[in-house]
N, C-alpha and C. Protein backbone atom coordinates (compact mmCIF):
# COMPACT_ATOMS: atom_id res chain seq x y z
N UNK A 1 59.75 -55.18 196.58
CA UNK A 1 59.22 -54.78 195.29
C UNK A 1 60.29 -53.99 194.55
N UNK A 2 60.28 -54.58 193.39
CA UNK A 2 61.20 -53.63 192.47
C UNK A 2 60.82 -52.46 192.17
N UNK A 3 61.54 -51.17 191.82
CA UNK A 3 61.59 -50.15 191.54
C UNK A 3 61.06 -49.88 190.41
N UNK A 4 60.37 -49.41 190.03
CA UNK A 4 59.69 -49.41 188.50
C UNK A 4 59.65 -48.25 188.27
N UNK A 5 61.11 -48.24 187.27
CA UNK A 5 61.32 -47.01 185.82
C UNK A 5 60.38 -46.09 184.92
N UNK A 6 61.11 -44.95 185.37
CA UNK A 6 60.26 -44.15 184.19
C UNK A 6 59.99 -44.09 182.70
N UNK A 7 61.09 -45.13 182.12
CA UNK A 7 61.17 -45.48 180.84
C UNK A 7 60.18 -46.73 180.34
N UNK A 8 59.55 -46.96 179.15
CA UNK A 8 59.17 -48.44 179.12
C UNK A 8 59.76 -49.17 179.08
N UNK A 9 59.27 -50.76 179.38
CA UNK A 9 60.09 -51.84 179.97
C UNK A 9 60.45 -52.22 178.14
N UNK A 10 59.10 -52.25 177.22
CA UNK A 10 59.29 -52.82 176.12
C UNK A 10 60.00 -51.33 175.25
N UNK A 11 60.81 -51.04 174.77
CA UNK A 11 60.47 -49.34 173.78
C UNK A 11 60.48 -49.93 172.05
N UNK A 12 60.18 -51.13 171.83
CA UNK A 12 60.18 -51.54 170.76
C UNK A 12 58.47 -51.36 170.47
N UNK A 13 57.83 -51.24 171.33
CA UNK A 13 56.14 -51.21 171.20
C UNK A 13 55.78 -49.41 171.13
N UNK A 14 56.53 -48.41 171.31
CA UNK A 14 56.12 -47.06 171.48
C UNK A 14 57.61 -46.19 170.49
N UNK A 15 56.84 -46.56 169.13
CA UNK A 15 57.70 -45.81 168.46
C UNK A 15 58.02 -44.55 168.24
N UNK A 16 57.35 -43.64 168.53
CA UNK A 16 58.09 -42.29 168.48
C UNK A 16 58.16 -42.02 170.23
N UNK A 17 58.96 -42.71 170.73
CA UNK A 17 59.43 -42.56 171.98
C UNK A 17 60.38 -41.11 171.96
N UNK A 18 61.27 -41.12 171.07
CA UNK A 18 62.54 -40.29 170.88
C UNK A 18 61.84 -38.61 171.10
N UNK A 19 60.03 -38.36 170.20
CA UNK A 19 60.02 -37.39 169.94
C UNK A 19 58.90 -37.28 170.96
N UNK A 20 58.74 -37.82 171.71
CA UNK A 20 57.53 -37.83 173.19
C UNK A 20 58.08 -36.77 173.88
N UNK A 21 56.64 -36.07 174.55
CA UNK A 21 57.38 -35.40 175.11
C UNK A 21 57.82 -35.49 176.70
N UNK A 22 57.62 -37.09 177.09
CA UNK A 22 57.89 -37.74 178.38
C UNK A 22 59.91 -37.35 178.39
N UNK A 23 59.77 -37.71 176.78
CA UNK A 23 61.77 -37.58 177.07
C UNK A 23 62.16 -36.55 177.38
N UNK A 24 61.35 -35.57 176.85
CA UNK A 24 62.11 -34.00 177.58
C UNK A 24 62.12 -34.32 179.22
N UNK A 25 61.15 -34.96 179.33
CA UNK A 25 60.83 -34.34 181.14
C UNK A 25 62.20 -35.74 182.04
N UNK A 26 62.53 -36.42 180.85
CA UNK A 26 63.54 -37.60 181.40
C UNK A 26 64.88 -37.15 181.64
N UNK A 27 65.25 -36.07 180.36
CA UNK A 27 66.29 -35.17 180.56
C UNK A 27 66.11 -33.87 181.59
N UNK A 28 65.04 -34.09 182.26
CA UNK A 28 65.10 -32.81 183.13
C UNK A 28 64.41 -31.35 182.86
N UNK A 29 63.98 -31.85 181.71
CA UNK A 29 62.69 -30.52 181.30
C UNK A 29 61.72 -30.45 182.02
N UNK A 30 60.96 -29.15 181.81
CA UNK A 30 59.72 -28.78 183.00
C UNK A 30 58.82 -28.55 181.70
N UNK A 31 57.64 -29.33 181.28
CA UNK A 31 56.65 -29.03 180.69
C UNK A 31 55.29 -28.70 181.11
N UNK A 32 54.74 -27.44 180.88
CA UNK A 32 52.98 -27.41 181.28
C UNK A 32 52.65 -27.17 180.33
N UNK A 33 51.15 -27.78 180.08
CA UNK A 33 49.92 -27.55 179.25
C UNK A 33 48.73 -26.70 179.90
N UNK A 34 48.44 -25.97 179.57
CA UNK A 34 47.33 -25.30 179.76
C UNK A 34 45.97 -25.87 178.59
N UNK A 35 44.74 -26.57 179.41
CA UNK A 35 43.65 -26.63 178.94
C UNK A 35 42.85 -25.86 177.98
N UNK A 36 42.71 -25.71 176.35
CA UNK A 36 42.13 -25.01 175.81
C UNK A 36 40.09 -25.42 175.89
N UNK A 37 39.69 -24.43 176.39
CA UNK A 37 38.11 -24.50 177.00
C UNK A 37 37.63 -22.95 176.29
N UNK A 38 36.62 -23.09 175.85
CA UNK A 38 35.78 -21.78 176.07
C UNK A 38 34.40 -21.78 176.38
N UNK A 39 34.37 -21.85 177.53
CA UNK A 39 32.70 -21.69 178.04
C UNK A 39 32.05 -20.69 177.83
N UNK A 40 30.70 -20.88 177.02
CA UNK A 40 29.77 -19.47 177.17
C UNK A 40 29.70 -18.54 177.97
N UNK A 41 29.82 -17.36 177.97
CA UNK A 41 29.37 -16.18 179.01
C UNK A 41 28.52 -16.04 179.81
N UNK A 42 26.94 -16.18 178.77
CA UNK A 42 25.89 -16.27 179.78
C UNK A 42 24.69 -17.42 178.89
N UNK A 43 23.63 -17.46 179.63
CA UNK A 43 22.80 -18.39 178.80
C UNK A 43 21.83 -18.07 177.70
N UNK A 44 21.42 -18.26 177.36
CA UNK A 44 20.16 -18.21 176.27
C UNK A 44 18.99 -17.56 177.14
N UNK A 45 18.28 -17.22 176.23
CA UNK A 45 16.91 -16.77 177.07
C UNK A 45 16.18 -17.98 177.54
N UNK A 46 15.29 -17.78 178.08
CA UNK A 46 14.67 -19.08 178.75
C UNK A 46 13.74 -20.16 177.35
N UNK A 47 13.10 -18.99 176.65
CA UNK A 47 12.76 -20.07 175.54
C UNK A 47 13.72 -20.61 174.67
N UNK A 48 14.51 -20.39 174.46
CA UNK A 48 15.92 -21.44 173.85
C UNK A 48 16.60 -22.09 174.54
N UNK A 49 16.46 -21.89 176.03
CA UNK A 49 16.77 -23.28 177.25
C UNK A 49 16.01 -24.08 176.94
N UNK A 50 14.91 -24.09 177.15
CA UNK A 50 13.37 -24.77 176.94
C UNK A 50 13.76 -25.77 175.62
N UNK A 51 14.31 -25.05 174.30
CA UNK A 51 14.22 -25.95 173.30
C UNK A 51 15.32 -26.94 173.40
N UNK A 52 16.70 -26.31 174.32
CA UNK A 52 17.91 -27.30 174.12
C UNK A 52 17.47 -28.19 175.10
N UNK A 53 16.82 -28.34 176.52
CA UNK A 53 16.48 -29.08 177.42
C UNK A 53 15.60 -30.20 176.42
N UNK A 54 14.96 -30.04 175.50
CA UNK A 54 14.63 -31.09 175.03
C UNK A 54 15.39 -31.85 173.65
N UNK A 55 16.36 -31.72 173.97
CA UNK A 55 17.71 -32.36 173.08
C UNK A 55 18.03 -33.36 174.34
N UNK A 56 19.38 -33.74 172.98
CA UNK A 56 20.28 -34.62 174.05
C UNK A 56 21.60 -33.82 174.74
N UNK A 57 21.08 -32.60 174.41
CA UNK A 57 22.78 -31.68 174.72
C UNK A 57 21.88 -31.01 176.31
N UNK A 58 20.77 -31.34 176.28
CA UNK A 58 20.44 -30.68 177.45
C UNK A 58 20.99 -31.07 179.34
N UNK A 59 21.13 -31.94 178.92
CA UNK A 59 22.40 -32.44 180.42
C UNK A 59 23.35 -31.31 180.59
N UNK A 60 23.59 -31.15 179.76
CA UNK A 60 25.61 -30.14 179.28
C UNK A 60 25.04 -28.80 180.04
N UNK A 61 23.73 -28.14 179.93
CA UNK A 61 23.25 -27.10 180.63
C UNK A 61 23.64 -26.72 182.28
N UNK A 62 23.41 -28.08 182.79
CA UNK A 62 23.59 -28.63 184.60
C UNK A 62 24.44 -28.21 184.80
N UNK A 63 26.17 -28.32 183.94
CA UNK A 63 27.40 -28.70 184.03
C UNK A 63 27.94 -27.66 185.14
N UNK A 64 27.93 -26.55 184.18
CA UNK A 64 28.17 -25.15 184.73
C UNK A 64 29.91 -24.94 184.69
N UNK A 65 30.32 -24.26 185.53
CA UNK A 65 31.77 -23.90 185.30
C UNK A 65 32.81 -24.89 185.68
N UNK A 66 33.68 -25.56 185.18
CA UNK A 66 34.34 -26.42 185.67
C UNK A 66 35.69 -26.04 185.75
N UNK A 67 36.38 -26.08 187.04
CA UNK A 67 38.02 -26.04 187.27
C UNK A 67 38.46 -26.87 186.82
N UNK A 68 39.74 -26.44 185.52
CA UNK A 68 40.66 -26.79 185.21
C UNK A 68 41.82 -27.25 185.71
N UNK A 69 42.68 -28.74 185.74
CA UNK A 69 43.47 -28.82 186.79
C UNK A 69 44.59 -28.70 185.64
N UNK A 70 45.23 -27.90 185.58
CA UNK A 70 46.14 -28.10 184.82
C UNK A 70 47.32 -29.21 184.87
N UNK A 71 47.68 -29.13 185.81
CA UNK A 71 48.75 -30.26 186.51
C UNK A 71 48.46 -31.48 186.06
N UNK A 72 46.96 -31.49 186.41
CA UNK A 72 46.36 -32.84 186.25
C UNK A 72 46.69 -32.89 184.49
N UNK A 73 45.86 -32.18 184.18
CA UNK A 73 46.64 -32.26 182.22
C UNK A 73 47.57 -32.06 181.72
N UNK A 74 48.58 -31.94 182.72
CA UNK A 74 49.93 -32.44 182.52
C UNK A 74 50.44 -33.89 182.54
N UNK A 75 50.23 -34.21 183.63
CA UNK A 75 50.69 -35.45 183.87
C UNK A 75 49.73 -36.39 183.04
N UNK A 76 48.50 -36.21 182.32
CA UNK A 76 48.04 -37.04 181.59
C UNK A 76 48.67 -37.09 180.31
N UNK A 77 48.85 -35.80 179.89
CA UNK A 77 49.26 -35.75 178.45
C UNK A 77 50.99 -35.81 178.72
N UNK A 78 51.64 -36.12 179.22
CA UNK A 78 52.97 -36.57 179.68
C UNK A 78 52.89 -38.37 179.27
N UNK A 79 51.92 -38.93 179.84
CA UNK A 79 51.99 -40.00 179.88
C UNK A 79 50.56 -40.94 178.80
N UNK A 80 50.51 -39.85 178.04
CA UNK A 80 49.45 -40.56 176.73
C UNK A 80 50.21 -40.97 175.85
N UNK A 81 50.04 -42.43 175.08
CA UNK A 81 50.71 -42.69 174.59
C UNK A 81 50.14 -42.91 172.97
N UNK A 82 50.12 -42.42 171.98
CA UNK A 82 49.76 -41.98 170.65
C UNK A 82 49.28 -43.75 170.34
N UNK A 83 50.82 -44.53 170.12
CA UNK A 83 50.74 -45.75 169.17
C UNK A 83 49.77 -46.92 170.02
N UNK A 84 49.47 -46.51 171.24
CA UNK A 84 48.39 -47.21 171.81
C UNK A 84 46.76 -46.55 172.06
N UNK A 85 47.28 -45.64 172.39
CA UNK A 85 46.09 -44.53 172.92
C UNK A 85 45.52 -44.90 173.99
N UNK A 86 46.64 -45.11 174.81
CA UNK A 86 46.32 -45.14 176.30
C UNK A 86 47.09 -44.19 176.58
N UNK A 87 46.37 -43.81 178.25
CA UNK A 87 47.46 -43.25 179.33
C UNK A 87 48.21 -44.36 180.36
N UNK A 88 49.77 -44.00 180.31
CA UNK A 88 49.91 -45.26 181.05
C UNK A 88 50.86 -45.22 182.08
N UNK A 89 50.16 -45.53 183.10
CA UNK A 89 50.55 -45.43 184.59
C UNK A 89 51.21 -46.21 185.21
N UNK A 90 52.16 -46.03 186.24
CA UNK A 90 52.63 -47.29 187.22
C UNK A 90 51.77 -48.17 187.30
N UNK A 91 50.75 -48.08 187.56
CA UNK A 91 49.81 -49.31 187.88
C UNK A 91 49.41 -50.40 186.55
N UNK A 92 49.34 -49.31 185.60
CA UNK A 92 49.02 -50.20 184.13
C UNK A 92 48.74 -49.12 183.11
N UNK A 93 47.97 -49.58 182.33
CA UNK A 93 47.25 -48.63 181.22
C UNK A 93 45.46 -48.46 181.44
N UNK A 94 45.43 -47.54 181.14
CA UNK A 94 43.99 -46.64 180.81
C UNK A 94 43.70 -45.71 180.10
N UNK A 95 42.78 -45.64 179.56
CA UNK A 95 41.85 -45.08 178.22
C UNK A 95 40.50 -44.12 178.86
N UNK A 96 40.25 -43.38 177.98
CA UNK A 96 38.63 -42.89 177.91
C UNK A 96 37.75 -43.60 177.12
N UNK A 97 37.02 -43.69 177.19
CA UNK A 97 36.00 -44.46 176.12
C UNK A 97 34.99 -43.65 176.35
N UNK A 98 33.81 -44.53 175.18
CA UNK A 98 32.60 -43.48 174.88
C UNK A 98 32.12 -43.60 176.07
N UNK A 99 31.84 -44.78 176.33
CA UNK A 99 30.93 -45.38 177.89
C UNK A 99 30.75 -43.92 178.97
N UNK A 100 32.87 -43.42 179.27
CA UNK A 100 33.32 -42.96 180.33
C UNK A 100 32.30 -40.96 179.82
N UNK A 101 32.86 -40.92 178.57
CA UNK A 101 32.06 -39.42 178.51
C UNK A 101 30.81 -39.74 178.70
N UNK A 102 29.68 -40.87 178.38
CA UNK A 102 28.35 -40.65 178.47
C UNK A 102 28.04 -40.73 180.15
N UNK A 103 28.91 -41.60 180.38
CA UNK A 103 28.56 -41.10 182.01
C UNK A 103 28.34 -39.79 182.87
N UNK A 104 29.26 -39.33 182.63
CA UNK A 104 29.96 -37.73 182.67
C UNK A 104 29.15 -36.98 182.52
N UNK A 105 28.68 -37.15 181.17
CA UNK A 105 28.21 -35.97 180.27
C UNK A 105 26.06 -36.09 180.44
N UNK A 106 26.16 -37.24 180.61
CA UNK A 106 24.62 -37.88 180.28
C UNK A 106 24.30 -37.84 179.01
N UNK A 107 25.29 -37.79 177.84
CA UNK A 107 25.46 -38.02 176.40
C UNK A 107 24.92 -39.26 176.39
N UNK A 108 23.65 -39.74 175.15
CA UNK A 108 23.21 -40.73 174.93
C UNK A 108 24.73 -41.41 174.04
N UNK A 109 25.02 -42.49 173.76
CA UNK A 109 25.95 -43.02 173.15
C UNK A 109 24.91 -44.28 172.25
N UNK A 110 23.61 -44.74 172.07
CA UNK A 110 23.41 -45.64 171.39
C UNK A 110 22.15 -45.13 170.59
N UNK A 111 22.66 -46.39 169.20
CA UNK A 111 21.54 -45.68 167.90
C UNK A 111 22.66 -45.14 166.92
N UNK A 112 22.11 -44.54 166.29
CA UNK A 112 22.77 -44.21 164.80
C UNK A 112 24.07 -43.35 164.60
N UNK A 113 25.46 -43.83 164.05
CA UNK A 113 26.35 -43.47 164.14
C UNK A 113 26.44 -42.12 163.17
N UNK A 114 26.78 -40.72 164.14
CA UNK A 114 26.41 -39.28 163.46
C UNK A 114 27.96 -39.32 162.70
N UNK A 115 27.64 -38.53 161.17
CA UNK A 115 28.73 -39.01 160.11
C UNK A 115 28.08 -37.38 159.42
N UNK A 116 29.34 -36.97 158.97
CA UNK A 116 28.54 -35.69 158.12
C UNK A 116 29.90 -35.50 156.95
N UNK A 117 29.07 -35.00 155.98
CA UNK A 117 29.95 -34.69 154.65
C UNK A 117 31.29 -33.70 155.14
N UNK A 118 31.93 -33.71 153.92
CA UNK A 118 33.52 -32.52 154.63
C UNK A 118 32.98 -31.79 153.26
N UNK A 119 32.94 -32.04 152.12
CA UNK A 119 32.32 -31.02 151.13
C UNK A 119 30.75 -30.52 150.90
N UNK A 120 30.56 -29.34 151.00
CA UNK A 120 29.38 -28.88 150.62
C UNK A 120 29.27 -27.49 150.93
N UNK A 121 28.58 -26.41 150.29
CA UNK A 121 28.26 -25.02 150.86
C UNK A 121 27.83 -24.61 151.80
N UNK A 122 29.42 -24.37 152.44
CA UNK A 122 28.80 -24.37 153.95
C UNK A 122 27.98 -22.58 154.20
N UNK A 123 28.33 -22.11 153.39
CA UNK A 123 27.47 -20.49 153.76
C UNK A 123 26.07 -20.63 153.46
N UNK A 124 26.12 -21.83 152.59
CA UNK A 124 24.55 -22.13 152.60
C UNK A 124 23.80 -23.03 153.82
N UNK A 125 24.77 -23.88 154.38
CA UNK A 125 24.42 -24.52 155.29
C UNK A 125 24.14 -23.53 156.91
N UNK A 126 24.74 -22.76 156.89
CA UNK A 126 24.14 -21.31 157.89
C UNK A 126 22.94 -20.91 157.90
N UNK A 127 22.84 -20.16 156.58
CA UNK A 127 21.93 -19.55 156.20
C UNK A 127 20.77 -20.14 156.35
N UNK A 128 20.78 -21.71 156.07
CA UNK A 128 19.46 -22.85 155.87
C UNK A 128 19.08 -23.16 157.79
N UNK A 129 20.04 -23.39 158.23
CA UNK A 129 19.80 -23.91 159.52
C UNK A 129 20.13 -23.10 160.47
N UNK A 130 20.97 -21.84 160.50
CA UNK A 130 21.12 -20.74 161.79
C UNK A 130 20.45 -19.45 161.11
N UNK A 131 19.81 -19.42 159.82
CA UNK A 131 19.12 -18.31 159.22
C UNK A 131 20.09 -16.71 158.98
N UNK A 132 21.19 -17.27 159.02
CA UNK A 132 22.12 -16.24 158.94
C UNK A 132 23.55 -16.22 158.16
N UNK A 133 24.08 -15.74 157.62
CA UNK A 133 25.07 -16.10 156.49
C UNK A 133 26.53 -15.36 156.98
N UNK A 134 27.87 -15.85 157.28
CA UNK A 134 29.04 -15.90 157.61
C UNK A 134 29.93 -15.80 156.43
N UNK A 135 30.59 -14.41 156.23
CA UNK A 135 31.73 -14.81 155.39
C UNK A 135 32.82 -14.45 155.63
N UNK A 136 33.97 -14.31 154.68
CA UNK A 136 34.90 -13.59 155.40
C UNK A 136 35.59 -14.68 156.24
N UNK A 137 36.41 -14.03 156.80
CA UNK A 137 37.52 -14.48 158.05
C UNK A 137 36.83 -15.08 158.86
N UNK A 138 35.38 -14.89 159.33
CA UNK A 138 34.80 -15.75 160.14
C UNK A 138 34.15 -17.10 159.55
N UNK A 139 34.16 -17.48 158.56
CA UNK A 139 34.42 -18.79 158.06
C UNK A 139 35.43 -19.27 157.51
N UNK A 140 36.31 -20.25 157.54
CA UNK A 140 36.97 -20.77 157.50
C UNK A 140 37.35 -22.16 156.93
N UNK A 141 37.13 -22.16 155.94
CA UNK A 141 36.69 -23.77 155.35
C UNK A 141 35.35 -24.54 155.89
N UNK A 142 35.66 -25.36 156.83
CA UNK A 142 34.24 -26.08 157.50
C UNK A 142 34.34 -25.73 159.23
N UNK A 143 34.77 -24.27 159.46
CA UNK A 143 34.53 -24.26 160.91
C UNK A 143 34.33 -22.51 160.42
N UNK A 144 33.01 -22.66 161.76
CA UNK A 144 33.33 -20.84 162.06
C UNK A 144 33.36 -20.32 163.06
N UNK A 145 33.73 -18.99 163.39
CA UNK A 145 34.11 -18.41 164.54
C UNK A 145 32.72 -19.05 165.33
N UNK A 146 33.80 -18.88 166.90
CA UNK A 146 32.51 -19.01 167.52
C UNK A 146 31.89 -17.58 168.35
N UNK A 147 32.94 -16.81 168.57
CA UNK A 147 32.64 -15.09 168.38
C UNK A 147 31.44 -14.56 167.48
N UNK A 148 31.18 -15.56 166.32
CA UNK A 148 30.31 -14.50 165.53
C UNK A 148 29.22 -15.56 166.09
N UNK A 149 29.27 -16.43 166.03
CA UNK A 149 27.84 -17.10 166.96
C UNK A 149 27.53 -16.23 168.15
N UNK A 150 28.72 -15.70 169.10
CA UNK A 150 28.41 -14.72 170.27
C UNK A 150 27.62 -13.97 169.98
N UNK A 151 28.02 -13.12 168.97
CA UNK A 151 27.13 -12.22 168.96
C UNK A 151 26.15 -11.93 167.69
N UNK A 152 26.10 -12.91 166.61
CA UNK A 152 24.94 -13.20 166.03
C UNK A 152 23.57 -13.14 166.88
N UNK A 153 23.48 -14.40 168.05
CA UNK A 153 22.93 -15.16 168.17
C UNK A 153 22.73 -14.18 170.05
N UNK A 154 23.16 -13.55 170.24
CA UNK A 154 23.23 -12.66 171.36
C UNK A 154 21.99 -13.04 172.18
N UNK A 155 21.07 -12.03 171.67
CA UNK A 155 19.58 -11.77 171.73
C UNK A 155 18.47 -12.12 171.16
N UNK A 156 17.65 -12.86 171.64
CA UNK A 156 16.65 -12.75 170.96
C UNK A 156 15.44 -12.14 170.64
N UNK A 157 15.44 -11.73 169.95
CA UNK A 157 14.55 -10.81 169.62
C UNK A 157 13.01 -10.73 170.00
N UNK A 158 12.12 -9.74 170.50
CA UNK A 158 10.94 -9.37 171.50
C UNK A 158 10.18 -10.25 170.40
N UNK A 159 9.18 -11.22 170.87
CA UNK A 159 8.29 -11.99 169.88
C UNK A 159 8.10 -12.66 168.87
N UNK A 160 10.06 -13.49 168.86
CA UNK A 160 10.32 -14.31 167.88
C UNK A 160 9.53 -15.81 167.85
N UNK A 161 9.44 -16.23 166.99
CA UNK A 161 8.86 -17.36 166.44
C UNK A 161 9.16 -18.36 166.51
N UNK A 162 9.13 -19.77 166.13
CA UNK A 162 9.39 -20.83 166.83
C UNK A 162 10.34 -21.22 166.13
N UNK A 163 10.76 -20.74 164.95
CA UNK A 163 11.82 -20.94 163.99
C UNK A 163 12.51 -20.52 164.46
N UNK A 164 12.62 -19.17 165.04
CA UNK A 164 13.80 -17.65 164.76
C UNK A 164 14.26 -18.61 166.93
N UNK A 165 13.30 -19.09 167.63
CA UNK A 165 13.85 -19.79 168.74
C UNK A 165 14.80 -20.77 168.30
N UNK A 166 14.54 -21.86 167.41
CA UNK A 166 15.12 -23.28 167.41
C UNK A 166 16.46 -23.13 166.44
N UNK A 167 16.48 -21.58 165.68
CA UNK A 167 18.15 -21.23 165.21
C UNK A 167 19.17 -21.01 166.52
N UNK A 168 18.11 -19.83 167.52
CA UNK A 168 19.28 -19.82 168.24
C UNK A 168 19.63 -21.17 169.19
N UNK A 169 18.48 -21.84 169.14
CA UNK A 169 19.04 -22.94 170.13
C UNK A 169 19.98 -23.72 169.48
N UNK A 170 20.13 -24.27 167.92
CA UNK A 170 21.38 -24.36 167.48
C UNK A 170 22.19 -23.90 167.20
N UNK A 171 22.33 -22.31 167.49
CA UNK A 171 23.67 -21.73 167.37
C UNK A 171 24.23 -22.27 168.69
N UNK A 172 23.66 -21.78 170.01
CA UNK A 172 24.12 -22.43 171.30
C UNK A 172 24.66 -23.80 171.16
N UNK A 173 23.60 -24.47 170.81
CA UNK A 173 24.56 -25.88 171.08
C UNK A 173 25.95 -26.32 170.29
N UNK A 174 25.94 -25.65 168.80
CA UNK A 174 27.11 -25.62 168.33
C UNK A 174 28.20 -24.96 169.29
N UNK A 175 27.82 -23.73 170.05
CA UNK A 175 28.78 -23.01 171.06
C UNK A 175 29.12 -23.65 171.67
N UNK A 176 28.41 -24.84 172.38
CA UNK A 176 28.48 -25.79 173.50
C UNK A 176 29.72 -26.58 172.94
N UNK A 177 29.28 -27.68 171.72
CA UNK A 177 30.42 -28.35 171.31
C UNK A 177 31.84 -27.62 170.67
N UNK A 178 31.69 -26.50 170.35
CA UNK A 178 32.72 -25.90 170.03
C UNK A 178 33.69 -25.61 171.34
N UNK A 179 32.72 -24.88 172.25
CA UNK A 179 33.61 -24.28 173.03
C UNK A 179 33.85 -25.57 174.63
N UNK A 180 32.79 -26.70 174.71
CA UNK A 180 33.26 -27.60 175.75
C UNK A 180 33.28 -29.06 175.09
N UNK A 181 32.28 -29.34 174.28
CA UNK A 181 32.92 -30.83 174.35
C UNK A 181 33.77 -31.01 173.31
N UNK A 182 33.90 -30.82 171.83
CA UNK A 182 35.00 -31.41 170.72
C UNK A 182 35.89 -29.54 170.61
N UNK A 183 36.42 -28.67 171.21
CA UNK A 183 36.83 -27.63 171.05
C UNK A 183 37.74 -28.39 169.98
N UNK A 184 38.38 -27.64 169.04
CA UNK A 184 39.43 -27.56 168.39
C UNK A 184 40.64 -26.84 168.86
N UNK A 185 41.97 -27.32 168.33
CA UNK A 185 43.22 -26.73 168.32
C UNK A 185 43.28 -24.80 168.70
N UNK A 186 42.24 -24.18 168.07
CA UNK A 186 42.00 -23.19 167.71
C UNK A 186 41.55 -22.26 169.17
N UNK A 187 40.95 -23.31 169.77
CA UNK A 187 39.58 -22.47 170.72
C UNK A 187 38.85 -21.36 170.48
N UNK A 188 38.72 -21.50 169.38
CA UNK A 188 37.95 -20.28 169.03
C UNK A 188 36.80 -20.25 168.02
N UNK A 189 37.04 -22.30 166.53
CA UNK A 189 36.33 -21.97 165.94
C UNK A 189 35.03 -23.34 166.45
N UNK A 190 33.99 -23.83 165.23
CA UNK A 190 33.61 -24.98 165.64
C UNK A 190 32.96 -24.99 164.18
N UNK A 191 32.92 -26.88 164.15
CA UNK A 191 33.35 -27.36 162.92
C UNK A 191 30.94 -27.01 162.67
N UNK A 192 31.05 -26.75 161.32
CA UNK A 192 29.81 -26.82 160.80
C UNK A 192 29.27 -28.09 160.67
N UNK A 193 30.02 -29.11 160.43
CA UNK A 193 29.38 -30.55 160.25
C UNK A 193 28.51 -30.23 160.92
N UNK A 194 28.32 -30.14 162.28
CA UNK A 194 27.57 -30.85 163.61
C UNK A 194 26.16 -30.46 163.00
N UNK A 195 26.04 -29.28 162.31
CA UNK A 195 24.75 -28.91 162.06
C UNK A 195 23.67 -29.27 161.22
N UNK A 196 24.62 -30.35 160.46
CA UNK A 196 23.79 -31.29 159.67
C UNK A 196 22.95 -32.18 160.47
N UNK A 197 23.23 -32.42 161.43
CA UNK A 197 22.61 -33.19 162.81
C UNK A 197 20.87 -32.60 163.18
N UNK A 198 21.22 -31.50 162.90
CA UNK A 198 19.60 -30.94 163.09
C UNK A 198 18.48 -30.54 162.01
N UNK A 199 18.80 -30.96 160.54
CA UNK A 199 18.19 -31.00 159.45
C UNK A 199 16.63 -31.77 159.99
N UNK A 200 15.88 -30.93 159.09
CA UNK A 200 14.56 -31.16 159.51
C UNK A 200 14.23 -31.64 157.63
């Protein structure tokens, strides 16, 4: 069996080869990535478990703390390749797909494709659906801290209502996608779209 190179066989198919960062590691560079994650602290009270368990984010609850392999997200993101959007291995190429997260995740994947505006008031969109209004540095165009969700959304209050429950259960689940499944660049904020998702 032939020896099979760290370079591609074709480099006419992977155009920004030059600025990959596989070439550093060809010249002898040492690259690590560290995983950006922020998992919640602690959980919700039991009646805002109760309301996310009957979502579709209620699987994500089970999950619990997951080890980071860093190494491992090294050598993936070493070998992801942008102009294909595969990862690609001695053996061949491979992808994630939706299929692979709904497995994972127990994310439903079928039915109506979720799409949300990029313009609109988003301090109004708080206020309407988490009953609470963000300004300042903790909003940010269409993402907001997820710190002020921490501690907005902390406690709930002795003999709240079924409303003042089903805000905090969507502040949480925004925490959820912010801080485990779509985190941003940032790790810190999460995008408001998602919350158009729960319009009543």
């Amino acid at each position: 069996m032939e020896h099979i190179g760290q370079g591609p066989i074709n480099p006419t198919l992977l155009t920004i080869q030059k600025y990959h960062v596989f070439t550093n590691i060809w010249n002898g560079g040492e690259v690590t990535f560290c995983a950006r994650y922020n998992f919640w602290r602690h959980l919700p009270s039991e009646l805002v478990l109760q309301v996310i368990r009957n979502t579709m984010f209620g699987h994500i609850l089970d999950i619990g703390a997951v080890d980071i392999n860093n190494h491992l997200i090294t050598a993936l993101v070493e070998r992801w390749r942008l102009e294909t959007h595969t990862i690609n291995l001695p053996i061949g190429e491979c992808t994630v797909t939706l299929e692979d997260v709904a497995y994972q995740l127990g994310l439903p994947i079928n039915g109506v494709v979720v799409t949300g505006t990029a313009s609109t008031n988003w301090e109004m969109v708080c206020l309407n659906l988490l009953g609470d209004i963000t300004t300042g540095k903790r909003i940010m165009g269409q993402r907001v801290q997820m710190a002020w969700l921490d501690s907005t959304f902390e406690e709930l209050s002795e003999g709240a209502n079924d409303v003042v429950i089903e805000k905090h259960a969507r502040a949480f689940i925004m925490r959820m996608i912010g801080g485990f499944l779509m985190p941003d660049t940032s790790g810190a904020r999460v995008h408001l779209m998602h919350l158009h998702c729960w319009r009543t």
